[in-house]
Each structure stands twice: as structure tokens, then as C-alpha cells.
PDB file of N, CA and C in Angstrom:
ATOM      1  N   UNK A   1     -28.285  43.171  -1.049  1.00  0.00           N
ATOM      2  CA  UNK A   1     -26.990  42.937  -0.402  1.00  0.00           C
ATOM      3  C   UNK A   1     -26.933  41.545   0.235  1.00  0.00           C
ATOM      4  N   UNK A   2     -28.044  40.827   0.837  1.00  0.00           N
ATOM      5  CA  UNK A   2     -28.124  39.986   1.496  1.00  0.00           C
ATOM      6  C   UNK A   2     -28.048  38.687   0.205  1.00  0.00           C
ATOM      7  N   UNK A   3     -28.698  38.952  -0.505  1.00  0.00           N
ATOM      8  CA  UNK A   3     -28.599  38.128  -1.930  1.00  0.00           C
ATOM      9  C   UNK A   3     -27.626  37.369  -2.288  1.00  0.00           C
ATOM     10  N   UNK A   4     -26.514  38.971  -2.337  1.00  0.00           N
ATOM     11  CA  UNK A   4     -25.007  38.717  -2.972  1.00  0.00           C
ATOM     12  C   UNK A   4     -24.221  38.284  -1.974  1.00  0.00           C
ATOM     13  N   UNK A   5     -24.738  38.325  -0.595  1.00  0.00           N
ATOM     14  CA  UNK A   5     -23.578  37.763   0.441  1.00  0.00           C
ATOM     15  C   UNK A   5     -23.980  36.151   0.731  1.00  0.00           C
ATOM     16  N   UNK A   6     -25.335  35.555   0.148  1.00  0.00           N
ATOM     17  CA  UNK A   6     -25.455  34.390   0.419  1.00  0.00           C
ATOM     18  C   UNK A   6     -24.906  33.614  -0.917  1.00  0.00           C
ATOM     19  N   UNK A   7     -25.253  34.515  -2.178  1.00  0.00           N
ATOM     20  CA  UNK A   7     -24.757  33.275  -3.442  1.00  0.00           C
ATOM     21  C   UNK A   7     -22.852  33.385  -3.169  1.00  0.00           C
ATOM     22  N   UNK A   8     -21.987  34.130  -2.176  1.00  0.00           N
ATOM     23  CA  UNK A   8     -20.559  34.501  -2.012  1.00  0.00           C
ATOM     24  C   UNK A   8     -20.878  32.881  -1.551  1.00  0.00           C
ATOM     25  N   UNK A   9     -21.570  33.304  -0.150  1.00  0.00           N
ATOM     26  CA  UNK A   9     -21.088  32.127   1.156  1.00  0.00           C
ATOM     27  C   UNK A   9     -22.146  30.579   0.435  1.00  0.00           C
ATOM     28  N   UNK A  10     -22.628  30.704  -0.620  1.00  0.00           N
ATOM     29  CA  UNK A  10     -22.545  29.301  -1.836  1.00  0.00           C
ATOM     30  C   UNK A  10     -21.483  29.061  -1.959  1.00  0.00           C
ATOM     31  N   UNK A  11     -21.021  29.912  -3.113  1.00  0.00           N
ATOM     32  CA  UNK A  11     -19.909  29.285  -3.582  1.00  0.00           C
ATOM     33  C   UNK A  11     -18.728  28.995  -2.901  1.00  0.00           C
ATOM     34  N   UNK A  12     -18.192  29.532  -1.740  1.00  0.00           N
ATOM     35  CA  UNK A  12     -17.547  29.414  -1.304  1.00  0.00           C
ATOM     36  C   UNK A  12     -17.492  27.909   0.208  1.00  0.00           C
ATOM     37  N   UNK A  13     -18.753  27.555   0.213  1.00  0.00           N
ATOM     38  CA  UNK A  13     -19.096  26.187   0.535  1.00  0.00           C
ATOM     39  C   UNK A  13     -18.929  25.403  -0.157  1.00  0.00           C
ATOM     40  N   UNK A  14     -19.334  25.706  -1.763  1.00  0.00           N
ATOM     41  CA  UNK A  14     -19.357  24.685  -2.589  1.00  0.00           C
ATOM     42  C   UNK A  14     -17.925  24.128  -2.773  1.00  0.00           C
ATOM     43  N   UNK A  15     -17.312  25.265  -2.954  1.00  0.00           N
ATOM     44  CA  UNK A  15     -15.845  25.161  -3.047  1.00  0.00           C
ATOM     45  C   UNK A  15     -14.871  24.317  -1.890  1.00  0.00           C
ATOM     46  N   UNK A  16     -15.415  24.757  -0.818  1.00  0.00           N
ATOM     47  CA  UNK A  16     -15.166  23.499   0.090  1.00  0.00           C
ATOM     48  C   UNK A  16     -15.248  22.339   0.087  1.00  0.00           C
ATOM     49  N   UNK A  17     -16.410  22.309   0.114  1.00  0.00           N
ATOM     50  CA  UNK A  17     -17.479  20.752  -0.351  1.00  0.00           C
ATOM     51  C   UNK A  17     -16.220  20.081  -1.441  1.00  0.00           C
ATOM     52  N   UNK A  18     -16.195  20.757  -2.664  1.00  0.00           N
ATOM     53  CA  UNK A  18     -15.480  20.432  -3.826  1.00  0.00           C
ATOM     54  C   UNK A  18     -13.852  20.073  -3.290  1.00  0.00           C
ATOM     55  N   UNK A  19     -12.833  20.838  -2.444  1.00  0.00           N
ATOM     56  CA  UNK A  19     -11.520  20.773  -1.793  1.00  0.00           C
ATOM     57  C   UNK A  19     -11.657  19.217  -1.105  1.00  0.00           C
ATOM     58  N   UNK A  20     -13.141  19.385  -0.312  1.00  0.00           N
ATOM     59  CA  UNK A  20     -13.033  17.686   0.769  1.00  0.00           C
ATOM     60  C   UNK A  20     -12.879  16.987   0.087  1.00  0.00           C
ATOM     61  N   UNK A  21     -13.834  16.880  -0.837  1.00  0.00           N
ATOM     62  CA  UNK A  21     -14.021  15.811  -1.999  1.00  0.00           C
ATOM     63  C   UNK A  21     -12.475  14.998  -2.643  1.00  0.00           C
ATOM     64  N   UNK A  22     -12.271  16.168  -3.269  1.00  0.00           N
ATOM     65  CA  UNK A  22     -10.592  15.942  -3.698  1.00  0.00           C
ATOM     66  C   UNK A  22     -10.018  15.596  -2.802  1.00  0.00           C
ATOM     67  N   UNK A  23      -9.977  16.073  -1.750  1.00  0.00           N
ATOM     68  CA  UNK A  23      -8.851  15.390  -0.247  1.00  0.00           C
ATOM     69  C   UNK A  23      -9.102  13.896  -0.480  1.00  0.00           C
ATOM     70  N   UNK A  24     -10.514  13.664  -0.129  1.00  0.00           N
ATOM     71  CA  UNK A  24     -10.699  12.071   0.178  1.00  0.00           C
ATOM     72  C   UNK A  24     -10.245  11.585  -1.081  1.00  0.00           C
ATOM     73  N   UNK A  25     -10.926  11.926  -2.382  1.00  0.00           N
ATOM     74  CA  UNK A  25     -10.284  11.009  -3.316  1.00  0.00           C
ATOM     75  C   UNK A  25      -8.564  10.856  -3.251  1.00  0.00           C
ATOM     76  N   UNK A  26      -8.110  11.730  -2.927  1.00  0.00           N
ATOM     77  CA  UNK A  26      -6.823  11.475  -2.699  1.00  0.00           C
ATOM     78  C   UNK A  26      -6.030  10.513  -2.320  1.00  0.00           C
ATOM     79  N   UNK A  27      -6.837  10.843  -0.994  1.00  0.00           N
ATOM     80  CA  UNK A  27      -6.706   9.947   0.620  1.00  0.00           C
ATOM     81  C   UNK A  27      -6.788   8.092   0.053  1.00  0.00           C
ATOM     82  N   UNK A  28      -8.124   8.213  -0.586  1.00  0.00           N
ATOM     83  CA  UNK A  28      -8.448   6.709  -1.318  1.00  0.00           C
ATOM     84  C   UNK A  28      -7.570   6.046  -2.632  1.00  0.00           C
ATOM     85  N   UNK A  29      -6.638   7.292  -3.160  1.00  0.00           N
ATOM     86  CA  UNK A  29      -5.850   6.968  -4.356  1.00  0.00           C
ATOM     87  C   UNK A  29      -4.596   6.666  -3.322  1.00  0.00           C
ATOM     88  N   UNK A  30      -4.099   7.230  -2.269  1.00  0.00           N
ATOM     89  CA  UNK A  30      -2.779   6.530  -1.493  1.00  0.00           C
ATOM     90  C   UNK A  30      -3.185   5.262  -0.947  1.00  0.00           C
ATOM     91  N   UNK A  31      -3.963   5.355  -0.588  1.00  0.00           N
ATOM     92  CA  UNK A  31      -4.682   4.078   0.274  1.00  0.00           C
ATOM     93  C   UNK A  31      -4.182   2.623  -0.953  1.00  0.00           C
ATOM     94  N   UNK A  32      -5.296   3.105  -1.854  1.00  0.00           N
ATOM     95  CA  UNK A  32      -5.039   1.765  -2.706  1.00  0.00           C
ATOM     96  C   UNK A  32      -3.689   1.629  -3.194  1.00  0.00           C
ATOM     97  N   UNK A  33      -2.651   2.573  -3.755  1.00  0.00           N
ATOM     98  CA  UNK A  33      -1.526   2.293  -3.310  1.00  0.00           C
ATOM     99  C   UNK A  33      -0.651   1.578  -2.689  1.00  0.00           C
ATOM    100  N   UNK A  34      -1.023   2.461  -1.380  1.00  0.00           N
ATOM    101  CA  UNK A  34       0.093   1.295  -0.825  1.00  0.00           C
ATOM    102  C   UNK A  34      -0.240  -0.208  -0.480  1.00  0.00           C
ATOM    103  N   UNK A  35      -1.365  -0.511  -0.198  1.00  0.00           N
ATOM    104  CA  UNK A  35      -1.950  -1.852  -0.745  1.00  0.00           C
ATOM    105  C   UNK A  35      -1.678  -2.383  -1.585  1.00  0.00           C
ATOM    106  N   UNK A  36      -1.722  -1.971  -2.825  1.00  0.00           N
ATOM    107  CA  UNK A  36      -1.275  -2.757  -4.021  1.00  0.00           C
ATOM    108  C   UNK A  36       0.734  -2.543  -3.795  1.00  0.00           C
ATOM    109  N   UNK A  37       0.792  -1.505  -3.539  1.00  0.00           N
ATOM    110  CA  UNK A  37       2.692  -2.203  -2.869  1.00  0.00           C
ATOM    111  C   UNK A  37       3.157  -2.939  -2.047  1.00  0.00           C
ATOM    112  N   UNK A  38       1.926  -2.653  -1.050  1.00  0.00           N
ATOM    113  CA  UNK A  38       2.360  -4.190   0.100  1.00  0.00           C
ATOM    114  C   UNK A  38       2.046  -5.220  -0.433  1.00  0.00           C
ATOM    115  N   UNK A  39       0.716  -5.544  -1.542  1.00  0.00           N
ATOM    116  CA  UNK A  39       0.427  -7.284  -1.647  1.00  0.00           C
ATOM    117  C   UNK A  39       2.049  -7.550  -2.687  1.00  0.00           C
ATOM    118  N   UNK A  40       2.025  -6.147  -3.773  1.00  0.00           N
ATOM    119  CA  UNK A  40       3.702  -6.966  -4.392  1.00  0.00           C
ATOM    120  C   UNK A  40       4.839  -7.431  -4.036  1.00  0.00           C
ATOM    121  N   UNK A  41       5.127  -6.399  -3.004  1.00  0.00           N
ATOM    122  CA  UNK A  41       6.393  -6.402  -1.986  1.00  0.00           C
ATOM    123  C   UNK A  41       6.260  -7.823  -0.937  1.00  0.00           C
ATOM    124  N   UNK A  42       4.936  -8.467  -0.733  1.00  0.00           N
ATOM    125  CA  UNK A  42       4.770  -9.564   0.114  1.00  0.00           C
ATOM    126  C   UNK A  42       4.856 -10.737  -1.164  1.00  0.00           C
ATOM    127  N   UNK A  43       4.553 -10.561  -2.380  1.00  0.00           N
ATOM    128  CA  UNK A  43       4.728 -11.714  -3.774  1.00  0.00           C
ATOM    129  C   UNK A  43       6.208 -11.299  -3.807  1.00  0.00           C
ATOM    130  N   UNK A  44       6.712 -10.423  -4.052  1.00  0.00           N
ATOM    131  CA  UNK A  44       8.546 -10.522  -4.000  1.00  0.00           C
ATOM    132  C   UNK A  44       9.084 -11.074  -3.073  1.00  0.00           C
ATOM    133  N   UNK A  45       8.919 -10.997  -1.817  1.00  0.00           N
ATOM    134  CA  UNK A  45       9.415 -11.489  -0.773  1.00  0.00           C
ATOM    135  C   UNK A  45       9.612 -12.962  -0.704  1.00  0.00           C
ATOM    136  N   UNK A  46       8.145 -13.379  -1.007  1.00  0.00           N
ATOM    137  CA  UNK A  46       7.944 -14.985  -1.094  1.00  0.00           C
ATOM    138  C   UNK A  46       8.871 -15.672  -2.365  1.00  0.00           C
ATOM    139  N   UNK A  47       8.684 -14.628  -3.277  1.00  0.00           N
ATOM    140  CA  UNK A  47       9.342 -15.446  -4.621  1.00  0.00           C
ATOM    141  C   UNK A  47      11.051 -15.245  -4.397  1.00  0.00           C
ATOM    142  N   UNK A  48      11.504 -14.087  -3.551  1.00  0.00           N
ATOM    143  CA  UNK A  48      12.998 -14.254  -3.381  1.00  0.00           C
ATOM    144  C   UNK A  48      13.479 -15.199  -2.335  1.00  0.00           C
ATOM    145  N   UNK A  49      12.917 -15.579  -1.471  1.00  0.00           N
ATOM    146  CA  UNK A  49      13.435 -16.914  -0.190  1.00  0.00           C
ATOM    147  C   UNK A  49      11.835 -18.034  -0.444  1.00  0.00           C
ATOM    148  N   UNK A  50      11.901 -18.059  -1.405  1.00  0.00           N
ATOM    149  CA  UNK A  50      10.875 -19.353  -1.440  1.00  0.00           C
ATOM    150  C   UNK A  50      12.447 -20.561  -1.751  1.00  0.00           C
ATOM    151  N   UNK A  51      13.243 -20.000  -2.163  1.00  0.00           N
ATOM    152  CA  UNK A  51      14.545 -21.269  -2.299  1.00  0.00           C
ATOM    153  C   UNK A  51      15.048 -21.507  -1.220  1.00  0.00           C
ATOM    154  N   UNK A  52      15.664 -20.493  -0.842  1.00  0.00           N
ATOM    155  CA  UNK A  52      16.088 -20.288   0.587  1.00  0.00           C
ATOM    156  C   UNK A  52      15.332 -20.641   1.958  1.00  0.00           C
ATOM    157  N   UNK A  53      14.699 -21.420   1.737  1.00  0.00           N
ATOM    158  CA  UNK A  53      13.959 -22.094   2.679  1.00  0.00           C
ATOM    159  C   UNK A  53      14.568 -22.676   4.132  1.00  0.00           C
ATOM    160  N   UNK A  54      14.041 -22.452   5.438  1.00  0.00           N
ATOM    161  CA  UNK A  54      15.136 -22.776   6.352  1.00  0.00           C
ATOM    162  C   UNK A  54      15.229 -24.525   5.875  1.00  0.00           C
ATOM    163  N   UNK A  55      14.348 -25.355   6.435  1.00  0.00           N
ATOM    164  CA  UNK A  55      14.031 -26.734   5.878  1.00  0.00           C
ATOM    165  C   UNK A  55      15.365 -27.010   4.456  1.00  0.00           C
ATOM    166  N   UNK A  56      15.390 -26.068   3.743  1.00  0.00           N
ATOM    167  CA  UNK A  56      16.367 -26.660   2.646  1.00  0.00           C
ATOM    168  C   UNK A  56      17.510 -26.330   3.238  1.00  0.00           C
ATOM    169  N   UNK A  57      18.170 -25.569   3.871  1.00  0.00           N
ATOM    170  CA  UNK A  57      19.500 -25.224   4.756  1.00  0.00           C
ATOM    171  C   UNK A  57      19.816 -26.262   5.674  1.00  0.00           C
ATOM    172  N   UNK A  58      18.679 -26.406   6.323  1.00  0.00           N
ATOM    173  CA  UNK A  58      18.903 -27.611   7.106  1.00  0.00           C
ATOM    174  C   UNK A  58      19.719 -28.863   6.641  1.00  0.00           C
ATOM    175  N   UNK A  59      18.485 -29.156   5.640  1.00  0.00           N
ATOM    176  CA  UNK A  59      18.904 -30.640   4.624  1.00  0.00           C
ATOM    177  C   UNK A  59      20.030 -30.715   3.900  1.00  0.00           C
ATOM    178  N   UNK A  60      20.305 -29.523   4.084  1.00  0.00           N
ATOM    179  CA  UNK A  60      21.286 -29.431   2.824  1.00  0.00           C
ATOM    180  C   UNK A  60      22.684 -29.732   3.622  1.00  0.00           C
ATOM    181  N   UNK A  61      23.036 -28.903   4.540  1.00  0.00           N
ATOM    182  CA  UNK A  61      23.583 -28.964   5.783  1.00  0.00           C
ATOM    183  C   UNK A  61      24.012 -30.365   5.974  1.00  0.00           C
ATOM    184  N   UNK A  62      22.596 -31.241   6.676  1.00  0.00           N
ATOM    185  CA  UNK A  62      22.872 -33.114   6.983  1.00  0.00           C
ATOM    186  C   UNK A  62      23.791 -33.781   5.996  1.00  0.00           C
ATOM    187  N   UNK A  63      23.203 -33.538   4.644  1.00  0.00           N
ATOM    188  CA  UNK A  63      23.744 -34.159   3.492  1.00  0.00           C
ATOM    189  C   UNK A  63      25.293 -33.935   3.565  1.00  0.00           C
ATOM    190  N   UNK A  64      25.412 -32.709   3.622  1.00  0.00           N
ATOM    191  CA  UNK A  64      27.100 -32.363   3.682  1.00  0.00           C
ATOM    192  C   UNK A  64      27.456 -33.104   4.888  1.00  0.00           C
ATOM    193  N   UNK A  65      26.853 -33.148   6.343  1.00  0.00           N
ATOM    194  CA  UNK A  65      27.695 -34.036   6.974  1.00  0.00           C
ATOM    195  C   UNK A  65      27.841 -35.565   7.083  1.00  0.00           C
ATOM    196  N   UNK A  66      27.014 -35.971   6.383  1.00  0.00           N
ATOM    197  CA  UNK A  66      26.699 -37.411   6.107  1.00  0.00           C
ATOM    198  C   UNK A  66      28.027 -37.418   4.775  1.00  0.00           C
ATOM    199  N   UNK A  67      28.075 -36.888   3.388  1.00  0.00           N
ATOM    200  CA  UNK A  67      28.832 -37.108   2.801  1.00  0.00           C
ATOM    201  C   UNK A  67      30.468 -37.109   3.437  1.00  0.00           C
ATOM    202  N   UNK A  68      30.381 -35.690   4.365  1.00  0.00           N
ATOM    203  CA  UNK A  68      31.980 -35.698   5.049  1.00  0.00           C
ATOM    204  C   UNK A  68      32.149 -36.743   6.137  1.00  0.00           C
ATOM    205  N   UNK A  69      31.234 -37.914   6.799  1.00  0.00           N
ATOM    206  CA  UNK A  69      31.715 -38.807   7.769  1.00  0.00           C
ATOM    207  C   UNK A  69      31.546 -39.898   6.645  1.00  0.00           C
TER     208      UNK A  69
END
């Protein structure tokens, strides 16, 4: 009896053991995720106002009032 109640409370560790496991890999598959969405979302960002630059608003700005006086 004692036999069959320790190979239960095996498997049923193992099975745990096996659930954590999967959690973390999980945990490590969102992780890298959203990492790899923040470094894109920070390369989009740059590549959509890399024109829009304050410095070019500025200049751009002078020029127009230099042409209108």
C-alpha cells in the first residue's frame, strides 16, 4: 500500500515539476515577446518622426519668415 501511495505522490510531483516547467517556459516566450515588440515599436517610432524633426520645424519655420520679410 505504501508502494502505491508513493509511485501516486511521484507522479503527481512529477507532474508538477512538468506544469512549472511549462509556466516558466511560457513566462520566457512573453518575455521575449514583448521585447522584440518594444525594440520594433522603438525602430517605428524613430523611422516615423525621424523627418519630423523639431530642428527641421524650426528651420523650416525661419526660412518662411525670412522669405515673407
Amino acid at each position: 500500500m505504501f508502494f502505491i501511495n508513493s509511485l501516486l505522490f511521484t507522479k503527481v510531483l512529477l507532474l508538477l515539476l512538468l506544469l512549472l516547467l511549462l509556466l516558466l517556459l511560457l513566462l520566457l516566450l512573453l518575455v521575449v515577446v514583448v521585447v522584440l515588440v518594444a525594440a520594433n515599436f522603438d525602430k517605428f517610432i524613430k523611422k516615423s518622426f525621424a523627418s519630423v524633426s523639431l530642428k527641421n520645424v524650426i528651420r523650416n519655420r525661419f526660412i518662411l519668415l525670412d522669405c515673407l520679410i
